[in-house]
Protein backbone atom coordinates (compact mmCIF):
# COMPACT_ATOMS: atom_id res chain seq x y z
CA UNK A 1 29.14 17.92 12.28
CA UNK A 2 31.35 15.95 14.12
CA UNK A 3 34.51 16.80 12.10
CA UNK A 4 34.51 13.65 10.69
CA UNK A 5 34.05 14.85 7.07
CA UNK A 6 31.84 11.80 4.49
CA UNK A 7 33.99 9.15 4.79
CA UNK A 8 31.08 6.39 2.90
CA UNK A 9 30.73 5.95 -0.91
CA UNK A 10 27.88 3.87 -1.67
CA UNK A 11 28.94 1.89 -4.77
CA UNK A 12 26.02 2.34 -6.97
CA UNK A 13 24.21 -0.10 -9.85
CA UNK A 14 22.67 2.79 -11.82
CA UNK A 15 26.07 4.31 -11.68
CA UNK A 16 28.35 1.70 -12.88
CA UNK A 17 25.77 0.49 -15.94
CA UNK A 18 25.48 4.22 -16.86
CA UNK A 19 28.89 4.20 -17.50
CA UNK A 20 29.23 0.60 -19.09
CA UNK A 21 26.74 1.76 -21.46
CA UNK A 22 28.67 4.95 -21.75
CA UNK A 23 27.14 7.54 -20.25
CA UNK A 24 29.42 8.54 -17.96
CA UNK A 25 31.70 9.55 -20.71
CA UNK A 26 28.74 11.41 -22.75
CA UNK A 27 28.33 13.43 -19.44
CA UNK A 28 31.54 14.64 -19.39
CA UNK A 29 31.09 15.98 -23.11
CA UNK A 30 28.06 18.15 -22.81
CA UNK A 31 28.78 21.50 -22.41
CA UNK A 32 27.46 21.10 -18.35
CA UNK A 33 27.83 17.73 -17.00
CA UNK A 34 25.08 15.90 -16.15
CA UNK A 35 24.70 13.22 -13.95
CA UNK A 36 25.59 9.99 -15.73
CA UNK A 37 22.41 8.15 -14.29
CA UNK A 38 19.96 11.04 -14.77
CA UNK A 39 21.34 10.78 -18.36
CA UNK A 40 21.06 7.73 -18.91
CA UNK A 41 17.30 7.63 -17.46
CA UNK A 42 15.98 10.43 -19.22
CA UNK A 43 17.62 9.08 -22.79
CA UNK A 44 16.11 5.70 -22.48
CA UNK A 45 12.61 6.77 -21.63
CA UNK A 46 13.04 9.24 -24.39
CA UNK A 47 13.94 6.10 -26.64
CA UNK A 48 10.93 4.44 -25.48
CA UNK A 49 8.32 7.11 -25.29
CA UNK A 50 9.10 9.44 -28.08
CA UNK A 51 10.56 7.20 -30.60
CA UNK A 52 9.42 3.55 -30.26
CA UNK A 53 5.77 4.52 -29.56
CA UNK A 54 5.70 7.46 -31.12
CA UNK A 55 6.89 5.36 -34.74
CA UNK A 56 4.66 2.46 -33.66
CA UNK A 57 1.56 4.68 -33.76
CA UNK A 58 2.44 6.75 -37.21
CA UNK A 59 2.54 2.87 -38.33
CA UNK A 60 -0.43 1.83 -37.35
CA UNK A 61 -0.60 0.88 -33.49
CA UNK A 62 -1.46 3.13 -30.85
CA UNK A 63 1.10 5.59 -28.38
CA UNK A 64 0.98 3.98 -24.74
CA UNK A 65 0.11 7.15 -23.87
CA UNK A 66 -2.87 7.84 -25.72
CA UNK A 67 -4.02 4.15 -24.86
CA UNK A 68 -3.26 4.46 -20.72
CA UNK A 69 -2.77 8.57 -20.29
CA UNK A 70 -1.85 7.69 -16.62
CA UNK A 71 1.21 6.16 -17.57
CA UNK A 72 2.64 9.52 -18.22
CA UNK A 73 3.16 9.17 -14.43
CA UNK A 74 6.05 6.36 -15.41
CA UNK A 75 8.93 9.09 -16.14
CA UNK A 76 8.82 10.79 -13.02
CA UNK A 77 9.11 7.67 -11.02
CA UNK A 78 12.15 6.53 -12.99
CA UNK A 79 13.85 9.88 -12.14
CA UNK A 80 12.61 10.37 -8.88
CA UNK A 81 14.11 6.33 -7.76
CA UNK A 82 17.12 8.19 -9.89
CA UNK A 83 17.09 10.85 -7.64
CA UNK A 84 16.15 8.90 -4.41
CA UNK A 85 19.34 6.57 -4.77
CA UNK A 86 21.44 9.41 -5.32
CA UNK A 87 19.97 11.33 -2.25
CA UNK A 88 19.80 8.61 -0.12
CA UNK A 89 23.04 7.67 -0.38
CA UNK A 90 24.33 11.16 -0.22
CA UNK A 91 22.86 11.94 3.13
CA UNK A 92 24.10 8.30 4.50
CA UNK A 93 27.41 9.28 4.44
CA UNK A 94 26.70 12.48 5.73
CA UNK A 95 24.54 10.42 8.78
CA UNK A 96 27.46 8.12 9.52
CA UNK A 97 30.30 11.44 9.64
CA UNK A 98 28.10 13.28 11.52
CA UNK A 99 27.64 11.00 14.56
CA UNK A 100 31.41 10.32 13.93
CA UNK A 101 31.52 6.56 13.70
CA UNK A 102 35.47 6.23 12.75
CA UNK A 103 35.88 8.15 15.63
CA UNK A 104 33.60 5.86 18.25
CA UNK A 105 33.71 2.61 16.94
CA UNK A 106 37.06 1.16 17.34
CA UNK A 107 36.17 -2.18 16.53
CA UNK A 108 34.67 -2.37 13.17
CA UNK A 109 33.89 0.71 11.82
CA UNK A 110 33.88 -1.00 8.15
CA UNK A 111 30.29 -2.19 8.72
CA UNK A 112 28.89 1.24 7.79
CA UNK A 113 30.92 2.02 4.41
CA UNK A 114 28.24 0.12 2.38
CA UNK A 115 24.25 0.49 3.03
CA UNK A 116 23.97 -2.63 0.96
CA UNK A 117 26.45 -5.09 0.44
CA UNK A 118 27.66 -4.73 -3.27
CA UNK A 119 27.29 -8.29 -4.15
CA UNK A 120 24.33 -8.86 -2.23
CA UNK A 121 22.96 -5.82 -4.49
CA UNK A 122 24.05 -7.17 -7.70
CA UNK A 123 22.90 -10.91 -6.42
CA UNK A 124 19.36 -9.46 -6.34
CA UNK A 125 19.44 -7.00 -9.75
CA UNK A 126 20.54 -10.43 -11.39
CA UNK A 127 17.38 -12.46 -9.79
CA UNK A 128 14.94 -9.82 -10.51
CA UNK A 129 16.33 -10.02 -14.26
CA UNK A 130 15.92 -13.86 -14.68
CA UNK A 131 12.72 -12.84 -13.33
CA UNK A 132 11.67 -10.68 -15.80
CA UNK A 133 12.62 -12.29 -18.85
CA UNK A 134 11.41 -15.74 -17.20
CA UNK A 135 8.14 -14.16 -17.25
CA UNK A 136 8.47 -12.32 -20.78
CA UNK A 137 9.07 -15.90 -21.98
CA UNK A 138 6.98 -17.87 -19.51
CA UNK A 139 3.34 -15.50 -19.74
CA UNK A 140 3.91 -13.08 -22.71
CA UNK A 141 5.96 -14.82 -25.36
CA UNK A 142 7.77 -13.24 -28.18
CA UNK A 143 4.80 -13.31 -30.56
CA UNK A 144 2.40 -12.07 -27.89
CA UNK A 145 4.68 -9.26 -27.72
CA UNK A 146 4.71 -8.17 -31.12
CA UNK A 147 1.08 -8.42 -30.94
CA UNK A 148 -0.01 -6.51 -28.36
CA UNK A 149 1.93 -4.08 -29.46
CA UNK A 150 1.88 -3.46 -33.03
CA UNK A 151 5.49 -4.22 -34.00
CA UNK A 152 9.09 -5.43 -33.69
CA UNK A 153 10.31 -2.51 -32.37
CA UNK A 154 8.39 -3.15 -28.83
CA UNK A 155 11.21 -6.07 -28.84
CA UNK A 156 13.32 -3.20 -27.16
CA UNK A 157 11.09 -2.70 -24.42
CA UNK A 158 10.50 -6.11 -23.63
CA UNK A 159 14.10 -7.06 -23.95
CA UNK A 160 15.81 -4.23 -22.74
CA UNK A 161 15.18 -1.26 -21.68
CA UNK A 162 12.67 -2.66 -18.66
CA UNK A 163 15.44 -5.04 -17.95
CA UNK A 164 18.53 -2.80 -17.99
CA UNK A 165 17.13 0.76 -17.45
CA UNK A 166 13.80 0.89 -15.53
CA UNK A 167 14.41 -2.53 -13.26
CA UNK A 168 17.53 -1.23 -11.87
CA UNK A 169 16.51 2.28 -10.35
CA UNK A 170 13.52 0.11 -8.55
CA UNK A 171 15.74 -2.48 -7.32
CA UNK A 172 18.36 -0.09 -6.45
CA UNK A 173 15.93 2.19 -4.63
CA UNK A 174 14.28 -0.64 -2.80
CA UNK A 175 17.49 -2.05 -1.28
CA UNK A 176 18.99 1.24 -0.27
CA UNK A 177 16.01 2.22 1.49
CA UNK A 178 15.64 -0.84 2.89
CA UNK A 179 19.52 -0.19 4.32
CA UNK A 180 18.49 2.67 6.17
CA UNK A 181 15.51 1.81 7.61
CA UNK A 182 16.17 -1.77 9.14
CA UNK A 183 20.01 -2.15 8.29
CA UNK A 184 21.40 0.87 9.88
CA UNK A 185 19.12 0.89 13.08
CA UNK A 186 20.44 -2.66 14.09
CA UNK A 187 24.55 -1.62 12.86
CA UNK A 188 24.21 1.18 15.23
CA UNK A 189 22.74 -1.01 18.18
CA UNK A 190 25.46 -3.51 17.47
CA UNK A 191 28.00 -1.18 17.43
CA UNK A 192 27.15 0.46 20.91
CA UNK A 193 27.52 3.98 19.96
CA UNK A 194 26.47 5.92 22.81
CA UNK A 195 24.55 9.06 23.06
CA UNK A 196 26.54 12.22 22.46
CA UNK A 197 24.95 14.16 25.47
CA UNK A 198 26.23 17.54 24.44
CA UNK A 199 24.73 17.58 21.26
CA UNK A 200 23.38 21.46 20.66
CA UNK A 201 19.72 20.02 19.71
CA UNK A 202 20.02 17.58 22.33
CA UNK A 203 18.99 14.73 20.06
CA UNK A 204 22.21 12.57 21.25
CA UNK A 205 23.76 13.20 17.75
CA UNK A 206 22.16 11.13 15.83
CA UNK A 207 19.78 14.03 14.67
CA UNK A 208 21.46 13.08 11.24
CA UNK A 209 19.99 9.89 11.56
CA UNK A 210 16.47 11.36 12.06
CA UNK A 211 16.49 13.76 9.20
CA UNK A 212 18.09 10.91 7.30
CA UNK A 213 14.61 8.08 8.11
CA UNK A 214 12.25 10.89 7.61
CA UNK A 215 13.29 12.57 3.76
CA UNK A 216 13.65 8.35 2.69
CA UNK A 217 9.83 7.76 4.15
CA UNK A 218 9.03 10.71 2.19
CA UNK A 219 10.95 9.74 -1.09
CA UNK A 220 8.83 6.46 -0.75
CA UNK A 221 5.35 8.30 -0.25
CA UNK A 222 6.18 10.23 -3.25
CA UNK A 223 6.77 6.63 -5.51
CA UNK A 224 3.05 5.56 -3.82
CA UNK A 225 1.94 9.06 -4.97
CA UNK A 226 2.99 8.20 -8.44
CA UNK A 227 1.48 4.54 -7.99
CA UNK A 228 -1.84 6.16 -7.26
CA UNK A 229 -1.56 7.87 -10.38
CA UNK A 230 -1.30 5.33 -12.85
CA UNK A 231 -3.74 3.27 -10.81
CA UNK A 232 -6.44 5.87 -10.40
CA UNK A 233 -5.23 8.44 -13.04
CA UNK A 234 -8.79 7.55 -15.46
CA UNK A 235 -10.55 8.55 -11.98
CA UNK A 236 -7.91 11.49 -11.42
CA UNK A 237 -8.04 13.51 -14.83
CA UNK A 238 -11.62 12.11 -16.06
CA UNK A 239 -10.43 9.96 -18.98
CA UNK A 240 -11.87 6.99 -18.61
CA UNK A 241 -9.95 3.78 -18.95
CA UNK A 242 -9.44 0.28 -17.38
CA UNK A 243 -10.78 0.90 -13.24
CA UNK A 244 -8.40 -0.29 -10.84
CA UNK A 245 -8.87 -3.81 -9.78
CA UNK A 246 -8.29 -5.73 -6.66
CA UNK A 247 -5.24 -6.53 -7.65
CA UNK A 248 -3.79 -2.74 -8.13
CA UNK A 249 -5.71 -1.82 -4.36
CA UNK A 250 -4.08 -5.15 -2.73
CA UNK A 251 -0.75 -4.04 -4.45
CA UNK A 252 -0.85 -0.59 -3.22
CA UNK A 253 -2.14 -0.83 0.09
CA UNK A 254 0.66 -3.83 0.84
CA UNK A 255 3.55 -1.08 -0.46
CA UNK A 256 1.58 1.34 1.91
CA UNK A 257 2.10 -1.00 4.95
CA UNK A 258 5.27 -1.64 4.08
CA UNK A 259 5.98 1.74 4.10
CA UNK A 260 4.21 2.56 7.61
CA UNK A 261 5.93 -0.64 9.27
CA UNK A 262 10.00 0.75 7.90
CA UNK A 263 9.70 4.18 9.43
CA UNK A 264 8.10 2.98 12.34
CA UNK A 265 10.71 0.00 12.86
CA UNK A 266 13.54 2.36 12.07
CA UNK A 267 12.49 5.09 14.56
CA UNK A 268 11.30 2.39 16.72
CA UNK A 269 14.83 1.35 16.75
CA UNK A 270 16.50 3.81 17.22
CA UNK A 271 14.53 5.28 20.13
CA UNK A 272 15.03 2.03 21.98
CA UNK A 273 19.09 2.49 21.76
CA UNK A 274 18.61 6.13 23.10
CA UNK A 275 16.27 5.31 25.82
CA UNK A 276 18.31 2.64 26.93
CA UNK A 277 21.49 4.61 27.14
CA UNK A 278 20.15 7.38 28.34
CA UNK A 279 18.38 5.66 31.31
CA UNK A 280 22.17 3.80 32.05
CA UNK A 281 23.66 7.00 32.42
CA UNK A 282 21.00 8.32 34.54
CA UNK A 283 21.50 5.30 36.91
CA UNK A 284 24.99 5.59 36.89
CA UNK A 285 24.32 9.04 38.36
CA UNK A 286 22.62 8.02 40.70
CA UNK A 287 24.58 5.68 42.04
CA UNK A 288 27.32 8.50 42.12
CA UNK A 289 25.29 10.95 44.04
CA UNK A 290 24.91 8.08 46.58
CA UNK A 291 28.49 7.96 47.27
CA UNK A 292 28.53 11.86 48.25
CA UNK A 293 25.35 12.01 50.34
CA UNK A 294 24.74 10.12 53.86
CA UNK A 295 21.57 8.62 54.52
CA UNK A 296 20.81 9.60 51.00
CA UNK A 297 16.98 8.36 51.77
CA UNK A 298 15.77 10.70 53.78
CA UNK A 299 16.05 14.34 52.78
CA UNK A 300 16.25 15.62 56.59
CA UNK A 301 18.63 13.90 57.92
CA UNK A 302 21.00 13.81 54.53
CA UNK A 303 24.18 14.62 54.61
CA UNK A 304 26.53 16.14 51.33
CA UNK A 305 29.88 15.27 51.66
CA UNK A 306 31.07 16.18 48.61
CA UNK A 307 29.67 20.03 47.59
CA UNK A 308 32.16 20.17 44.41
CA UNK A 309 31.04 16.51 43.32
CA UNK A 310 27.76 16.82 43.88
CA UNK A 311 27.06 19.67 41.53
CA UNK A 312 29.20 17.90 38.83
CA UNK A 313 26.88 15.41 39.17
CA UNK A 314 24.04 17.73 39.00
CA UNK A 315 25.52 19.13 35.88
CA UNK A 316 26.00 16.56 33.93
CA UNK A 317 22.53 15.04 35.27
CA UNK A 318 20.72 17.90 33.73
CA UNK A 319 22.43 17.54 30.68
CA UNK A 320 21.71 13.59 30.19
CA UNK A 321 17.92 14.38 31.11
CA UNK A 322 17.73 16.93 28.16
CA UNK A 323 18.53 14.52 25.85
CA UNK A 324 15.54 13.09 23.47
CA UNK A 325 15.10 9.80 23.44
CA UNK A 326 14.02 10.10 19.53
CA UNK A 327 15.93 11.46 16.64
CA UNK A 328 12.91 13.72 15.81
CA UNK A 329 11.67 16.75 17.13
CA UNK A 330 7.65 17.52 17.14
CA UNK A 331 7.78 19.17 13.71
CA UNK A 332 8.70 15.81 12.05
CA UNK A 333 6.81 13.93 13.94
CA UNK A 334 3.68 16.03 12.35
CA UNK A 335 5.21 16.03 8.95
CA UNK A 336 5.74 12.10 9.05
CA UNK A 337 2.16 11.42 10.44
CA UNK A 338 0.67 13.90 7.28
CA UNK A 339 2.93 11.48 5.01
CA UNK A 340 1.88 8.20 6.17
CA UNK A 341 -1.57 8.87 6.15
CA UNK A 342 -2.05 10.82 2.63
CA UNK A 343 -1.33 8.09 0.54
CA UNK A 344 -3.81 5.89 2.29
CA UNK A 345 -6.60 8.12 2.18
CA UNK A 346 -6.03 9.16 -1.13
CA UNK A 347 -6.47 5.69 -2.35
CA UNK A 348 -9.65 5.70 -0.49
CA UNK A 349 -11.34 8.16 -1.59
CA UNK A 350 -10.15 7.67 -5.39
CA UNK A 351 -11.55 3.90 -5.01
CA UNK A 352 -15.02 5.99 -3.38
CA UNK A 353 -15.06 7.87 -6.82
CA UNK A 354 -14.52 5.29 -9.13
């Protein structure tokens, strides 16, 4: 760490309508606190899963779950966006202290409080709503709702709890992983940072950075993970069911590219600002051991005028040279290659099954 301790605190959607809806009080009651979005996650899909479905099939309909058994794969997404925004913003303010940007950016440091602006975030949540609803309206109507799913209590769903619970967490997680992967990159070009080229695992000090694109890749491959299970889970667990269609593999392999082109546009990035830099600096040096050698192009007749100089130079040569020009080490690079290309292949071959 640079010292700098977090300085960043992501104002968060799941957050602040956990505690509108009063959640962040009910936390504070239990006898160990939970986190108010957690909470307010796991409650809601408890409300939809074991009491509206459960009551709509004692009445006559049919449990989601006994109807698409891969759905049960729907919880743990919900709590691992829950956990992803929480994470993710977590280790952003860590990222920005620890390459000490209050410190070395005395123009504007403000630019890196927020991953996402907060009204462009709330601008979106309330598009995506209209959204929703427009198509509840629109393509499902109220009736057809009631319908399909065997009484008034579905209403819930429909009207709420995919609108207010679920929908936020995936627009949340969306833009804030969006934020680190192309908004942060192109913050810490415009800022001009510099490479810190005494950094102890000579990644420039933005190893932060590194860890921070690489667990946010993987939080991602482990939402297509759960994708692939409701797709594919009649193919997974041998239960039969509606096949994936084109639709579901066009879906899935889009998110999948999507996926592939963030992490490799983010390290992309930020390999181009450390190459850059550290090639300036190496120039720079050279243009300094120029001033303390005669006829500095050709070794025998060469002359050092400077001794003292001229192994400071060497010095801090070595040290610039030693510095990676990506915030990754091998080990990462192996571990994000094995990410990017499971999800892929384990489309393909559940698609060769079914």
């Amino acid at each position: 760490m640079s010292g700098d301790e977090p300085w960043v605190r992501e104002p968060l959607l799941v957050e602040n309508l956990a505690a509108l809806f009063g959640f962040e009080a009910l936390s504070r009651k239990l006898p160990r606190e939970v986190y108010p979005p957690y909470l307010f996650a796991m409650t809601f899909l408890f409300v939809d899963l074991g009491l509206i479905n459960t009551y709509l099939h004692l009445t006559g309909g049919t449990h989601i779950l006994v109807d698409s058994p891969n759905i049960v794969a729907g919880p743990p997404a919900v709590l691992l966006a829950a956990f992803g925004i929480r994470y993710i913003s977590e280790k952003y303010a860590e990222a920005v202290a620890d390459i000490g940007i209050r410190e070395r950016v005395g123009d504007d440091p403000t630019q890196f409080e927020r991953i996402v602006p907060w009204r462009t975030k709330v601008a979106i949540y309330a598009v995506a709503v209209v959204v929703l609803y427009a198509n509840i309206f629109a393509n499902v109507g109220i009736e057809g709702a009631i319908r399909a799913d065997g009484g008034t209590l579905e209403l819930i769903n429909w009207l709420f709890i995919f609108e207010f619970v679920y929908l936020p967490f995936v627009v949340e997680f969306g833009l804030i992983y969006y934020g680190v992967h192309f908004l942060l990159p192109r913050r810490v070009e415009r800022a001009d940072i510099g490479l810190f080229f005494y950094d102890p695992l000579d990644m420039g000090g933005f190893a932060a950075v590194g860890q921070l694109l690489k667990r946010s890749y993987y939080l991602y491959t482990g939402g297509l993970l759960l994708f692939v299970v409701i797709v594919y889970g009649g193919v997974i667990f041998s239960f039969g069911g509606t096949p994936a269609g084109l639709f579901e593999a066009v879906f899935f392999s889009a998110a999948w590219i999507v996926g592939v082109a963030s992490i490799g546009h983010s390290m992309y990035t930020m390999h181009r600002i450390m190459s850059t830099e550290k090639n300036a600096r190496i120039r720079e040096l050279r243009d300094e051991m120029r001033e303390v050698i005669e006829n500095p192009y050709e070794i025998n007749a060469s002359t050092v005028t400077d001794e003292e100089r001229l192994g400071d130079i060497r010095r801090r040569l070595e040290q610039v040279r030693g510095t990676r020009v990506y915030p990754a080490t091998f080990t990462m690079w192996s571990q994000i290659a094995v990410s990017v290309l499971l999800p892929q292949a384990l489309q393909l071959a559940l698609q060769a099954a079914g």
